[in-house]
N, C-alpha and C. Protein backbone atom coordinates (compact mmCIF):
# COMPACT_ATOMS: atom_id res chain seq x y z
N UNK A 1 1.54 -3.69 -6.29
CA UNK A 1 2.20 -3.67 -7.58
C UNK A 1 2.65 -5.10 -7.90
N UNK A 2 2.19 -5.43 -9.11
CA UNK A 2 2.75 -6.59 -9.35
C UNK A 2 4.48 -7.10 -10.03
N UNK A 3 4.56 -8.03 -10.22
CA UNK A 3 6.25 -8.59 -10.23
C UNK A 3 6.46 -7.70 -11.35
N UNK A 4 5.59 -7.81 -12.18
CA UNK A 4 5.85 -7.16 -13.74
C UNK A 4 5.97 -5.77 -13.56
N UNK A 5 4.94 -5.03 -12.90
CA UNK A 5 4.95 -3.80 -12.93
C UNK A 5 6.24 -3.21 -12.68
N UNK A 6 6.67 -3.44 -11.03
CA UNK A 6 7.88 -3.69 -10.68
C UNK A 6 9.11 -3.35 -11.65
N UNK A 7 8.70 -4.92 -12.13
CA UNK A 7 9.92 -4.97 -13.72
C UNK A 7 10.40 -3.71 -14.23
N UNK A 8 9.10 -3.33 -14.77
CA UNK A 8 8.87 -2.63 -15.75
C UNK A 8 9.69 -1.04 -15.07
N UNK A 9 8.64 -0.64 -13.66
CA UNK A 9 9.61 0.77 -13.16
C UNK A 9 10.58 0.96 -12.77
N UNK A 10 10.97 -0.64 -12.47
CA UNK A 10 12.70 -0.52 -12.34
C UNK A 10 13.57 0.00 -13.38
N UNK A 11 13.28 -0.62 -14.70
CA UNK A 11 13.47 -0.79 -15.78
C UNK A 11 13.78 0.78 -16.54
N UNK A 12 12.50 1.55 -15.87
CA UNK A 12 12.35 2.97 -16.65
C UNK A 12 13.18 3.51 -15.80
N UNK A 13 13.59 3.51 -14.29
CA UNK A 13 13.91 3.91 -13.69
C UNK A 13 15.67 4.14 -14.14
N UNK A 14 16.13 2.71 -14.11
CA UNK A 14 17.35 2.55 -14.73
C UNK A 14 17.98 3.43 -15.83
N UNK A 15 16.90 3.77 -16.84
CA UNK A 15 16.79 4.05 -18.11
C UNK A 15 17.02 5.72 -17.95
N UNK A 16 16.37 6.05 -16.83
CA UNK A 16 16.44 7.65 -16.04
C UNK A 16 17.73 7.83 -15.37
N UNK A 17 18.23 7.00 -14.29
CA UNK A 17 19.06 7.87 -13.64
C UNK A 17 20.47 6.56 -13.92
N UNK A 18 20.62 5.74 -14.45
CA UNK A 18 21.97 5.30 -14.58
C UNK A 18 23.13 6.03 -15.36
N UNK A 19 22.95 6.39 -16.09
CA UNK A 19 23.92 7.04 -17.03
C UNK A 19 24.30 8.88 -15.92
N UNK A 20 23.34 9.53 -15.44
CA UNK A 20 23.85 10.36 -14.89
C UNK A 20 24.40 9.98 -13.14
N UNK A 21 23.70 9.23 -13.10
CA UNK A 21 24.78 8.71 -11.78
C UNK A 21 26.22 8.04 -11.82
N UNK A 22 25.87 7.20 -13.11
CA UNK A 22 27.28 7.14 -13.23
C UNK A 22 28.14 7.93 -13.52
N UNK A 23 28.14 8.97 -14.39
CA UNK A 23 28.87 10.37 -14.64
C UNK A 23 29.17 10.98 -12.94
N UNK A 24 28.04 10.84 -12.33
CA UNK A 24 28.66 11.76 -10.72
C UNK A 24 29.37 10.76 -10.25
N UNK A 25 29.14 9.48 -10.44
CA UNK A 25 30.19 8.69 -9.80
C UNK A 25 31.79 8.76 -10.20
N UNK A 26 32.46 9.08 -11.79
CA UNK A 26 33.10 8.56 -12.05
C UNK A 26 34.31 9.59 -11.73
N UNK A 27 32.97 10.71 -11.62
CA UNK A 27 33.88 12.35 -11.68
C UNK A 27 34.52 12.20 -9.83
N UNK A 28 33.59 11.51 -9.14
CA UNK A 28 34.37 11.45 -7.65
C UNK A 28 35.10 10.54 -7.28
N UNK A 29 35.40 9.42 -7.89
CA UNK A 29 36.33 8.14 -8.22
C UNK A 29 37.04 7.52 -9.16
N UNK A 30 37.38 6.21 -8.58
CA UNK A 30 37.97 5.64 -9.60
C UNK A 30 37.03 5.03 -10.53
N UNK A 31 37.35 4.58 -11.75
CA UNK A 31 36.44 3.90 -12.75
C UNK A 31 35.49 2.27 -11.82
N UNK A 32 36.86 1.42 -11.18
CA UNK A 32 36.10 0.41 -10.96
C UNK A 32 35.60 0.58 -9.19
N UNK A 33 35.38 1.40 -8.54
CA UNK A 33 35.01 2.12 -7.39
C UNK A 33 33.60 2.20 -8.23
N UNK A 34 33.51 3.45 -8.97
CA UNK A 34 32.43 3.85 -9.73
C UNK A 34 31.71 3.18 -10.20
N UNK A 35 31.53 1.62 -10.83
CA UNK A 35 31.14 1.07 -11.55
C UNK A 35 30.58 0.12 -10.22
N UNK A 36 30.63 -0.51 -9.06
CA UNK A 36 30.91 -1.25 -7.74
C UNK A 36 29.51 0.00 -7.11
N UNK A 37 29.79 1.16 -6.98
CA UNK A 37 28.75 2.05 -6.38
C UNK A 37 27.77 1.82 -7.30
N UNK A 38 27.95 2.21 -8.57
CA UNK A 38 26.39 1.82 -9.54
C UNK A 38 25.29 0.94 -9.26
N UNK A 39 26.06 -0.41 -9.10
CA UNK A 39 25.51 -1.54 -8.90
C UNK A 39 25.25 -1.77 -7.69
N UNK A 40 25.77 -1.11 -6.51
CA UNK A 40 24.81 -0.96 -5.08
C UNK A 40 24.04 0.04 -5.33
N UNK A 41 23.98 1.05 -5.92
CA UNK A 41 22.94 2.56 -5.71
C UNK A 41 21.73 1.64 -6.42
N UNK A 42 21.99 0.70 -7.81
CA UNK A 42 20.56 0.08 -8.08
C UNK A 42 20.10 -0.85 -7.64
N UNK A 43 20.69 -1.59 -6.61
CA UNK A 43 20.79 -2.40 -5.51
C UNK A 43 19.35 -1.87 -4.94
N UNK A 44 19.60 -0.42 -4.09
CA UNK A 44 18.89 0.02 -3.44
C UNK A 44 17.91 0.73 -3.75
N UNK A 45 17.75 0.66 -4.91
CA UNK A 45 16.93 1.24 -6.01
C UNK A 45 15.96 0.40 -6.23
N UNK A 46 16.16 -0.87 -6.32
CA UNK A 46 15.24 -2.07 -6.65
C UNK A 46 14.68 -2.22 -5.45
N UNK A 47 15.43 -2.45 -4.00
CA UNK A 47 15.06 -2.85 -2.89
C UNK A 47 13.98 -2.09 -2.33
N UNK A 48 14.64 -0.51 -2.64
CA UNK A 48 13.16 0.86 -2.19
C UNK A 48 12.49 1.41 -3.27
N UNK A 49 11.95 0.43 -4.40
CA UNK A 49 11.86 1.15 -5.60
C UNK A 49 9.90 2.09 -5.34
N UNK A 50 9.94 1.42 -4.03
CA UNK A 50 8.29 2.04 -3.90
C UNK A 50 8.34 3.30 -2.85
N UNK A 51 10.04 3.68 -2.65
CA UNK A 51 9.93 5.26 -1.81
C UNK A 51 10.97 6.01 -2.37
N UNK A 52 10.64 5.32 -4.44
CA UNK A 52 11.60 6.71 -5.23
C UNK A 52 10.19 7.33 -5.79
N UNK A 53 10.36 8.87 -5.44
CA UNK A 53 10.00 10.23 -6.19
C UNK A 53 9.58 9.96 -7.15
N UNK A 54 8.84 10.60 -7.91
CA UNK A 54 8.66 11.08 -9.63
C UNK A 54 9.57 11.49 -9.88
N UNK A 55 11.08 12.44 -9.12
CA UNK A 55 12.20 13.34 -9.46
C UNK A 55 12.90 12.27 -8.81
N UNK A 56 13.36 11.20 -9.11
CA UNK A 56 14.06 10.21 -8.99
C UNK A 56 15.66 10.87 -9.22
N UNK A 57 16.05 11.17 -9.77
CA UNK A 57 17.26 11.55 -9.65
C UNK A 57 17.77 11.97 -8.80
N UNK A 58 17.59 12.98 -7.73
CA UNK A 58 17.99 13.73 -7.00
C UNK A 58 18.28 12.60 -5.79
N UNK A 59 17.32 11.74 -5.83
CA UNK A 59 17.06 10.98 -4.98
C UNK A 59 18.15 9.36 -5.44
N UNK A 60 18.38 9.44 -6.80
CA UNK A 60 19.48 8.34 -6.68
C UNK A 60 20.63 8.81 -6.37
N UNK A 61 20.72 9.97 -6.81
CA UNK A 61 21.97 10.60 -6.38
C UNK A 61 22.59 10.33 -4.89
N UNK A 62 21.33 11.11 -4.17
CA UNK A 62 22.05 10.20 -2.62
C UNK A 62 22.21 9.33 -2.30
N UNK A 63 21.51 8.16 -2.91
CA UNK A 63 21.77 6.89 -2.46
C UNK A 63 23.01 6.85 -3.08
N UNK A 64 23.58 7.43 -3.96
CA UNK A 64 24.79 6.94 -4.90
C UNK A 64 25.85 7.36 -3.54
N UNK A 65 25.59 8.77 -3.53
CA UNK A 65 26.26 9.44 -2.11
C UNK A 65 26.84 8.86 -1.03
N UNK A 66 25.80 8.09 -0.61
CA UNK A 66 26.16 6.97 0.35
C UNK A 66 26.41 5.98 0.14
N UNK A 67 25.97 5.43 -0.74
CA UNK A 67 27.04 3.83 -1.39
C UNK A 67 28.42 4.73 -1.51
N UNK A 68 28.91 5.44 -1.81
CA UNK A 68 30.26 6.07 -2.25
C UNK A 68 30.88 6.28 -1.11
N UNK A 69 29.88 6.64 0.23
CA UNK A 69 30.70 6.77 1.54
C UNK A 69 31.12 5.43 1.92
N UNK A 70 30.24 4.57 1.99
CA UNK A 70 30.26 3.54 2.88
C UNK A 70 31.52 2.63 1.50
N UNK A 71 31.71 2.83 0.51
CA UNK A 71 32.92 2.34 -0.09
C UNK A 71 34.32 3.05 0.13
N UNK A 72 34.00 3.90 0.43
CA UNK A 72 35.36 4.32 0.69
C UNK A 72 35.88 4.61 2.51
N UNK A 73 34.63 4.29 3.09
CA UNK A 73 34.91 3.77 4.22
C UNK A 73 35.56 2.37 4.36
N UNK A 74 35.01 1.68 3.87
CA UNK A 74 35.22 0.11 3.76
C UNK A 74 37.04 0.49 3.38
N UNK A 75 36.98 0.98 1.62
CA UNK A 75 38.50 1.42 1.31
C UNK A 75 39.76 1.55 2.54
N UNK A 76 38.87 2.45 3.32
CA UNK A 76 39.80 3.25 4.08
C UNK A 76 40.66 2.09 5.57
N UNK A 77 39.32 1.30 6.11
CA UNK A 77 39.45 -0.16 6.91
C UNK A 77 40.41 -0.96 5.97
N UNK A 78 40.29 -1.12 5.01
CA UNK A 78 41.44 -1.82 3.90
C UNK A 78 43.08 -1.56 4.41
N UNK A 79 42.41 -0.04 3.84
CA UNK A 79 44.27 0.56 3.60
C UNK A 79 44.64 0.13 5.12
N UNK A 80 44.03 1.12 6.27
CA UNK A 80 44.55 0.39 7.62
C UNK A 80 45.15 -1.26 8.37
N UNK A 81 44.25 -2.03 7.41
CA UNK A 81 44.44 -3.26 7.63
C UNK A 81 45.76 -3.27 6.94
N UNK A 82 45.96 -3.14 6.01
CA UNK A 82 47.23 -3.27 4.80
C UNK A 82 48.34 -2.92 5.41
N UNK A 83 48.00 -1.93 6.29
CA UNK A 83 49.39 -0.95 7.20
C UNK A 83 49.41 -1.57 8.22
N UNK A 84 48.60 -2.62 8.69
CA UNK A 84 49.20 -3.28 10.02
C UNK A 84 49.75 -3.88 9.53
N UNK A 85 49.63 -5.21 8.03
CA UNK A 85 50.37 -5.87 7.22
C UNK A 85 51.77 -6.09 7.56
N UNK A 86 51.72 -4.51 6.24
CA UNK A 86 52.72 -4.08 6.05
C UNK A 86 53.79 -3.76 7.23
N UNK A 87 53.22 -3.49 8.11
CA UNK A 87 54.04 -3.26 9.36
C UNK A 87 54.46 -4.59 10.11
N UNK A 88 53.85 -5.77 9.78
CA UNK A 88 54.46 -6.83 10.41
C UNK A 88 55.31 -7.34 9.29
N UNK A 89 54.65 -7.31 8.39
CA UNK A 89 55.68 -8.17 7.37
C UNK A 89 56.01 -6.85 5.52
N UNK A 90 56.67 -5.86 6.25
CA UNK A 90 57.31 -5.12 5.12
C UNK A 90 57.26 -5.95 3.83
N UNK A 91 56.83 -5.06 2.45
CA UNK A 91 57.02 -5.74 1.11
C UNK A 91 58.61 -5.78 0.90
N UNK A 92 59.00 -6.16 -0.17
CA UNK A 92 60.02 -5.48 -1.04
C UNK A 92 60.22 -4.00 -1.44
N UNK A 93 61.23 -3.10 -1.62
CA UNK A 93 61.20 -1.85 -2.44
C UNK A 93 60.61 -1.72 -3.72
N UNK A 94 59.90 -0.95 -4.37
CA UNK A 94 59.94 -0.94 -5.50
C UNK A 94 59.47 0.37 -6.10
N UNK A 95 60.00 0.76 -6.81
CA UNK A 95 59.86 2.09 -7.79
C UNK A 95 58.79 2.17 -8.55
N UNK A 96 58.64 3.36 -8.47
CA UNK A 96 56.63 3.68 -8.99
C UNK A 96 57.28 4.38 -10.12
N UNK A 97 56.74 3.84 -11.35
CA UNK A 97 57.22 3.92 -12.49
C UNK A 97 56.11 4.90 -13.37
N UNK A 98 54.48 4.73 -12.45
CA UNK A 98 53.69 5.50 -12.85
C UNK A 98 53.40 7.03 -12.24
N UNK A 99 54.65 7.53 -11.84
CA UNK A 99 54.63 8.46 -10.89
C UNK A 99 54.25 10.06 -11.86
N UNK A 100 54.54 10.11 -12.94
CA UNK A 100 53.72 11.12 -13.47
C UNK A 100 51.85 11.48 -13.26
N UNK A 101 52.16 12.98 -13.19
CA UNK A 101 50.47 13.02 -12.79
C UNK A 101 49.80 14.02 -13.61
N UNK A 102 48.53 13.49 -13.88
CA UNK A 102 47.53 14.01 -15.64
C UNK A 102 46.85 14.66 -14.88
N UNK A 103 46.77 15.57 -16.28
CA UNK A 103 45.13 16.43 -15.56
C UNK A 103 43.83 15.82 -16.19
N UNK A 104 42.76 16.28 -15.34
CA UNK A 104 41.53 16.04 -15.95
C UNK A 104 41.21 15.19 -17.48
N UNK A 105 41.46 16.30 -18.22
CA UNK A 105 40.84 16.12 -19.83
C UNK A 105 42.27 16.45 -20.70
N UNK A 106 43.47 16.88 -19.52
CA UNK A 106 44.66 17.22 -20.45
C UNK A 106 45.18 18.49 -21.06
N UNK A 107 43.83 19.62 -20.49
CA UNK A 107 44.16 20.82 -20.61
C UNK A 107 45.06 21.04 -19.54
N UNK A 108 45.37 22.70 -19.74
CA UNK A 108 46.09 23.30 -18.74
C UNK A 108 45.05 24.23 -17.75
N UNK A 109 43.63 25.06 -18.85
CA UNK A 109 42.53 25.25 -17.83
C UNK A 109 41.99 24.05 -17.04
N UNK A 110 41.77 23.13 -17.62
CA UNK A 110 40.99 22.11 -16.67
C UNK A 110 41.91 21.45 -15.61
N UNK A 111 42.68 21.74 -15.40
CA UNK A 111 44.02 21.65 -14.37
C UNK A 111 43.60 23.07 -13.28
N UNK A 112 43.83 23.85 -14.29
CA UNK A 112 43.26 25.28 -12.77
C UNK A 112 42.58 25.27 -12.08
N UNK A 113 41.23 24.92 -13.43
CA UNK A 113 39.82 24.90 -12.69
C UNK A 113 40.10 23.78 -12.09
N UNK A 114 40.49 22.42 -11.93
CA UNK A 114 40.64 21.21 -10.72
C UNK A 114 40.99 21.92 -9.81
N UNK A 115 42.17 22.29 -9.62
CA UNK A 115 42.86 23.15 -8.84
C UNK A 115 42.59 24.29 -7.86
N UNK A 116 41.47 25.56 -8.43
CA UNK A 116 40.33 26.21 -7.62
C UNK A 116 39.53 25.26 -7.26
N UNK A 117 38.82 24.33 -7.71
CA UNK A 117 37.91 23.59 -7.10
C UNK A 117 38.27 22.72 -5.90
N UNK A 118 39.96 22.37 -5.85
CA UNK A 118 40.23 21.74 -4.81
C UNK A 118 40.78 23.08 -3.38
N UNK A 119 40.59 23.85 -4.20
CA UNK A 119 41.02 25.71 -2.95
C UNK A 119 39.51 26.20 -2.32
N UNK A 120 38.80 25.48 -2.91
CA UNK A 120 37.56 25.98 -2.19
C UNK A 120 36.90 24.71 -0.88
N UNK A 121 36.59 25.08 -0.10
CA UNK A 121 36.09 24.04 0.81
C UNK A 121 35.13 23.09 0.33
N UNK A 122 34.70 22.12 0.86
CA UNK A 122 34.30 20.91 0.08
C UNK A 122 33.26 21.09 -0.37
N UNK A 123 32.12 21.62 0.51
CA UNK A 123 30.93 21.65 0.49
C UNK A 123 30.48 22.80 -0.65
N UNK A 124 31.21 23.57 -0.75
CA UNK A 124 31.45 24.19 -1.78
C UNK A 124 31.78 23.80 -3.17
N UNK A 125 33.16 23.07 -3.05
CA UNK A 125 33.08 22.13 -4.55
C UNK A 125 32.26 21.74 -4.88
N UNK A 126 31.62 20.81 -3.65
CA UNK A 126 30.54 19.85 -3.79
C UNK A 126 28.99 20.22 -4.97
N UNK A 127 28.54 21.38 -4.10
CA UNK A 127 27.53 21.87 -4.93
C UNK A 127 27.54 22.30 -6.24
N UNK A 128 29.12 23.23 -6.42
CA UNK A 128 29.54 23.37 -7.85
C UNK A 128 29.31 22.27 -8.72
N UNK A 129 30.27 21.18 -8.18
CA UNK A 129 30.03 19.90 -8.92
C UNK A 129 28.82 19.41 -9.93
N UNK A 130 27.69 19.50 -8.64
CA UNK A 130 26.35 19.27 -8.96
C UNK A 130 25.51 20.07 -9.70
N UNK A 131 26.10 21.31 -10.17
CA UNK A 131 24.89 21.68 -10.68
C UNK A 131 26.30 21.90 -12.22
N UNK A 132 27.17 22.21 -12.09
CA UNK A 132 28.02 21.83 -13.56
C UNK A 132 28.08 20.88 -14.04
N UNK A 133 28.60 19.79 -13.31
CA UNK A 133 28.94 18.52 -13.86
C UNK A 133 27.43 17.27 -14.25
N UNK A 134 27.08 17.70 -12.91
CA UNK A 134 25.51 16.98 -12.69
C UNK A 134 24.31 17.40 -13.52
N UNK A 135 24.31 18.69 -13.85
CA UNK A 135 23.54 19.10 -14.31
C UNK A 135 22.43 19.41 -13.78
N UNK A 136 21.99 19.79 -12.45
CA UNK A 136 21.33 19.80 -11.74
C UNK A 136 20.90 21.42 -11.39
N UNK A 137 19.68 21.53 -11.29
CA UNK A 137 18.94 22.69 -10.88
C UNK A 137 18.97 22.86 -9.00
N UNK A 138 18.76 24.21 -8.69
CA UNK A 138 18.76 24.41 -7.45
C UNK A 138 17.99 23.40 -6.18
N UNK A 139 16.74 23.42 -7.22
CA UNK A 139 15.65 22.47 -6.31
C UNK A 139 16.37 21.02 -5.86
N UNK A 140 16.96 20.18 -7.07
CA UNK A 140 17.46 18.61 -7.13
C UNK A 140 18.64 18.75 -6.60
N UNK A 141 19.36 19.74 -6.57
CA UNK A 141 20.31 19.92 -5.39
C UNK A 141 20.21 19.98 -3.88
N UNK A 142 19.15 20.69 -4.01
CA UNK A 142 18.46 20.88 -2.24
C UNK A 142 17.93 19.28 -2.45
N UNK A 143 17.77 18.42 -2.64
CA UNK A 143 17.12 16.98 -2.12
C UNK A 143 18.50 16.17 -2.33
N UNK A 144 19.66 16.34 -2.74
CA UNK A 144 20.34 15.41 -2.90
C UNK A 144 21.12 15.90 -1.43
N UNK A 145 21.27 17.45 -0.81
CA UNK A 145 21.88 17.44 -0.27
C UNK A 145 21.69 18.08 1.27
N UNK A 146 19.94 17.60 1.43
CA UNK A 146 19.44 17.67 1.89
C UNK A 146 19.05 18.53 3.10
N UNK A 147 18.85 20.03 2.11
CA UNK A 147 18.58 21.10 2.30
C UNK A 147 17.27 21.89 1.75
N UNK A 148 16.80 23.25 1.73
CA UNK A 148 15.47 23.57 1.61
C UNK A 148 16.09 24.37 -0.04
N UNK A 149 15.04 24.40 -1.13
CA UNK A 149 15.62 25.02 -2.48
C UNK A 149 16.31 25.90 -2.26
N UNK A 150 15.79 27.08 -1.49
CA UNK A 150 16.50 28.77 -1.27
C UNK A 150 17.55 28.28 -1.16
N UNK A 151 17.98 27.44 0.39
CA UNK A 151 19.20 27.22 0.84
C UNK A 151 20.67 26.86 -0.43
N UNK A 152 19.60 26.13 -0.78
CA UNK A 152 20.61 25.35 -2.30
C UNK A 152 21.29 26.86 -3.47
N UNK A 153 20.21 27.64 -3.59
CA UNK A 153 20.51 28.49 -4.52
C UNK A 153 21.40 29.45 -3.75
N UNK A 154 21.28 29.52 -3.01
CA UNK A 154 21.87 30.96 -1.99
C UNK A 154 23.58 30.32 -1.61
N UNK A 155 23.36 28.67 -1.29
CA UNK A 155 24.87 28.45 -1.72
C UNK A 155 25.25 28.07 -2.99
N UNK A 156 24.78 28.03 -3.62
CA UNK A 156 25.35 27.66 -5.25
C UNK A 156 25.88 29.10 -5.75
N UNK A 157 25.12 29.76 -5.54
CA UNK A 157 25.52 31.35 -5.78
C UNK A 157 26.68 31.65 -4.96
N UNK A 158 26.88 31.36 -3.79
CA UNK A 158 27.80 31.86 -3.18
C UNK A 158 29.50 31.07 -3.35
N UNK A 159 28.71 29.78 -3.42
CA UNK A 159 29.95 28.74 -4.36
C UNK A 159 30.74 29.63 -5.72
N UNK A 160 29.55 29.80 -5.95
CA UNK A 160 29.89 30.40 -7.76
C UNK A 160 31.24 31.29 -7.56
N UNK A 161 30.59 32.64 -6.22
CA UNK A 161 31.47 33.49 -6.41
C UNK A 161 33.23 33.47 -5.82
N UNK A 162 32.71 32.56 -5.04
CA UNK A 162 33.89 32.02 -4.13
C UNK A 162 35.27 30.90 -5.44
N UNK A 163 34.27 30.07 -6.14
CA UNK A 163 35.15 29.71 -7.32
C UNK A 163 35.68 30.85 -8.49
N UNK A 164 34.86 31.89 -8.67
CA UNK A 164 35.57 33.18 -9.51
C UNK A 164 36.62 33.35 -8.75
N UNK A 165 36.86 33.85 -7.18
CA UNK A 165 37.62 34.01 -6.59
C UNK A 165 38.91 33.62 -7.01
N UNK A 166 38.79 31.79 -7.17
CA UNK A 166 39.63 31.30 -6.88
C UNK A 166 40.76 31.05 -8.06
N UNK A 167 39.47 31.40 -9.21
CA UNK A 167 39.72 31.45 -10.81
C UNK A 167 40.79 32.57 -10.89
N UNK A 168 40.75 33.80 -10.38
CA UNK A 168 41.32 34.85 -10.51
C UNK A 168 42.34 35.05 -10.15
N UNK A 169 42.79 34.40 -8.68
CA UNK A 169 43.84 33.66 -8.50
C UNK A 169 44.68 32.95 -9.41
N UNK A 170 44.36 31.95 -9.74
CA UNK A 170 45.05 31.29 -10.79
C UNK A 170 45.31 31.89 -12.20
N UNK A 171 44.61 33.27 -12.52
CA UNK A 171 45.09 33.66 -13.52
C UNK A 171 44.11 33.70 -14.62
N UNK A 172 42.87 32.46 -14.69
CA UNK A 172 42.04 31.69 -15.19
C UNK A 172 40.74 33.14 -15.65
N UNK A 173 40.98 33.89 -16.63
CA UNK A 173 39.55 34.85 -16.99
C UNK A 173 38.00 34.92 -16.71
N UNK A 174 37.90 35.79 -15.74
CA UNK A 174 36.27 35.10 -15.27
C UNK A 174 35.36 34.95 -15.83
N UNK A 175 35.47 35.42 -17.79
CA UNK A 175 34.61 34.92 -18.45
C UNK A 175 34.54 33.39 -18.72
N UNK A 176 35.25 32.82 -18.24
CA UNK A 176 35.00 30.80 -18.27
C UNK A 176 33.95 30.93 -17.35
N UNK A 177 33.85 31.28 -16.04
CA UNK A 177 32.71 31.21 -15.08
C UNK A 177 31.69 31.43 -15.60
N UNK A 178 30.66 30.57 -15.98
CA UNK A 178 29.36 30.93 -16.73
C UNK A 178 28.17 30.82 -15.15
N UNK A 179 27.16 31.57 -15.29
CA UNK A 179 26.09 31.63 -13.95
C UNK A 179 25.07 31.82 -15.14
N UNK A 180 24.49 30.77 -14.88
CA UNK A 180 22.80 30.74 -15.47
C UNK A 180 21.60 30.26 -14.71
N UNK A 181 22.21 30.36 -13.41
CA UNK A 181 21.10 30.31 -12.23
C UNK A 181 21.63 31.22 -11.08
N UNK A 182 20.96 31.95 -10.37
CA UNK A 182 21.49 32.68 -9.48
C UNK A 182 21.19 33.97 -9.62
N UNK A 183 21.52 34.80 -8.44
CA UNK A 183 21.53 36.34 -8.40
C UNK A 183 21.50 36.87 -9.68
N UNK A 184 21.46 38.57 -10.05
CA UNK A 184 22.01 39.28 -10.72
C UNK A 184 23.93 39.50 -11.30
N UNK A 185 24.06 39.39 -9.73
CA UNK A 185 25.36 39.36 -9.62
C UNK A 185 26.53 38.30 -10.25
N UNK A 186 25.81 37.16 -10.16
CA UNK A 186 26.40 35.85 -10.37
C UNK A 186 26.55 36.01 -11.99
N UNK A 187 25.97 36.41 -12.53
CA UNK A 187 25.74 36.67 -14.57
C UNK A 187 26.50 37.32 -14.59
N UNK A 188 27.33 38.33 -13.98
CA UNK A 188 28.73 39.58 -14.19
C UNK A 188 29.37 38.47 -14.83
């Protein structure tokens, strides 16, 4: 492939999966976290651009996945470092003035639904995530999360019902739960 060609499928490539990777990014972080992963996921995008898929997405997704681990690993070596710091040489006191805490979008459902989604185990959120927020079908779920399709649908379905669960709990009407992939059951 030449330099141009290159160019060029990077180019389309970008044009394909930046805007929805950044959406999965921003929904699992902070804005400038999110924006820092972008620019490594196309990092590695350019670097392996000759072992991305035709279904490229599924497949930036994980790389996004793992740029997102390995940043908030890094994060996490930070904070520790900061706490040895801090432990030799204490700051000043000071009052957190931004101590109020928002929901989502500012509703009071999208507070619940945060709320069941953080009552369900991760791997569970996780997939929810991906096929609501992500927009993602059973199949591009099974490659992002590197499992066989069935597997993907059989927990997305089971996610589903486990978040009604959790909906019902909170009070939250299980007609918000929409299922347009899945069992019979999952459409109740």
């Amino acid at each position: 492939m030449t330099d141009t060609e290159r160019e060029k499928r990077m180019r389309n490539l970008v044009v394909l999966v930046a805007d929805p990777v950044r959406r999965y990014l921003y929904r699992r972080t902070d804005a400038a976290t999110a924006d820092d992963v972008i620019g490594d996921t196309l990092l590695v995008c350019w670097r392996r651009l000759d072992e991305v898929p035709d279904d490229a997405l599924p497949w930036a997704i994980v790389v996004a996945r793992q740029c997102l681990s390995n940043a908030r690993r890094a994060e996490r070596r930070r904070t520790r470092l900061i706490g040895r710091i801090i432990a030799i040489d204490p700051p000043p006191v000071a009052a957190d003035e931004n101590a109020a805490a928002s929901t989502v979008d500012g509703t009071a459902e999208a507070a619940r639904v945060t709320t069941a989604l953080a009552g369900l185990r991760r791997n569970d959120a996780e997939i929810l995530r991906l096929w609501a927020w992500d927009e993602l079908k059973s199949p591009q779920i099974a490659v992002v999360l590197g499992i066989s399709a069935n597997a993907a649908a059989i927990r997305l379905h089971r996610a589903k019902v486990r978040l009604k669960q959790e909906l019902l709990k909170s009070g939250i009407p299980t007609g918000h739960v929409t299922h347009d992939e899945g069992s019979e059951d999952a459409r109740r």
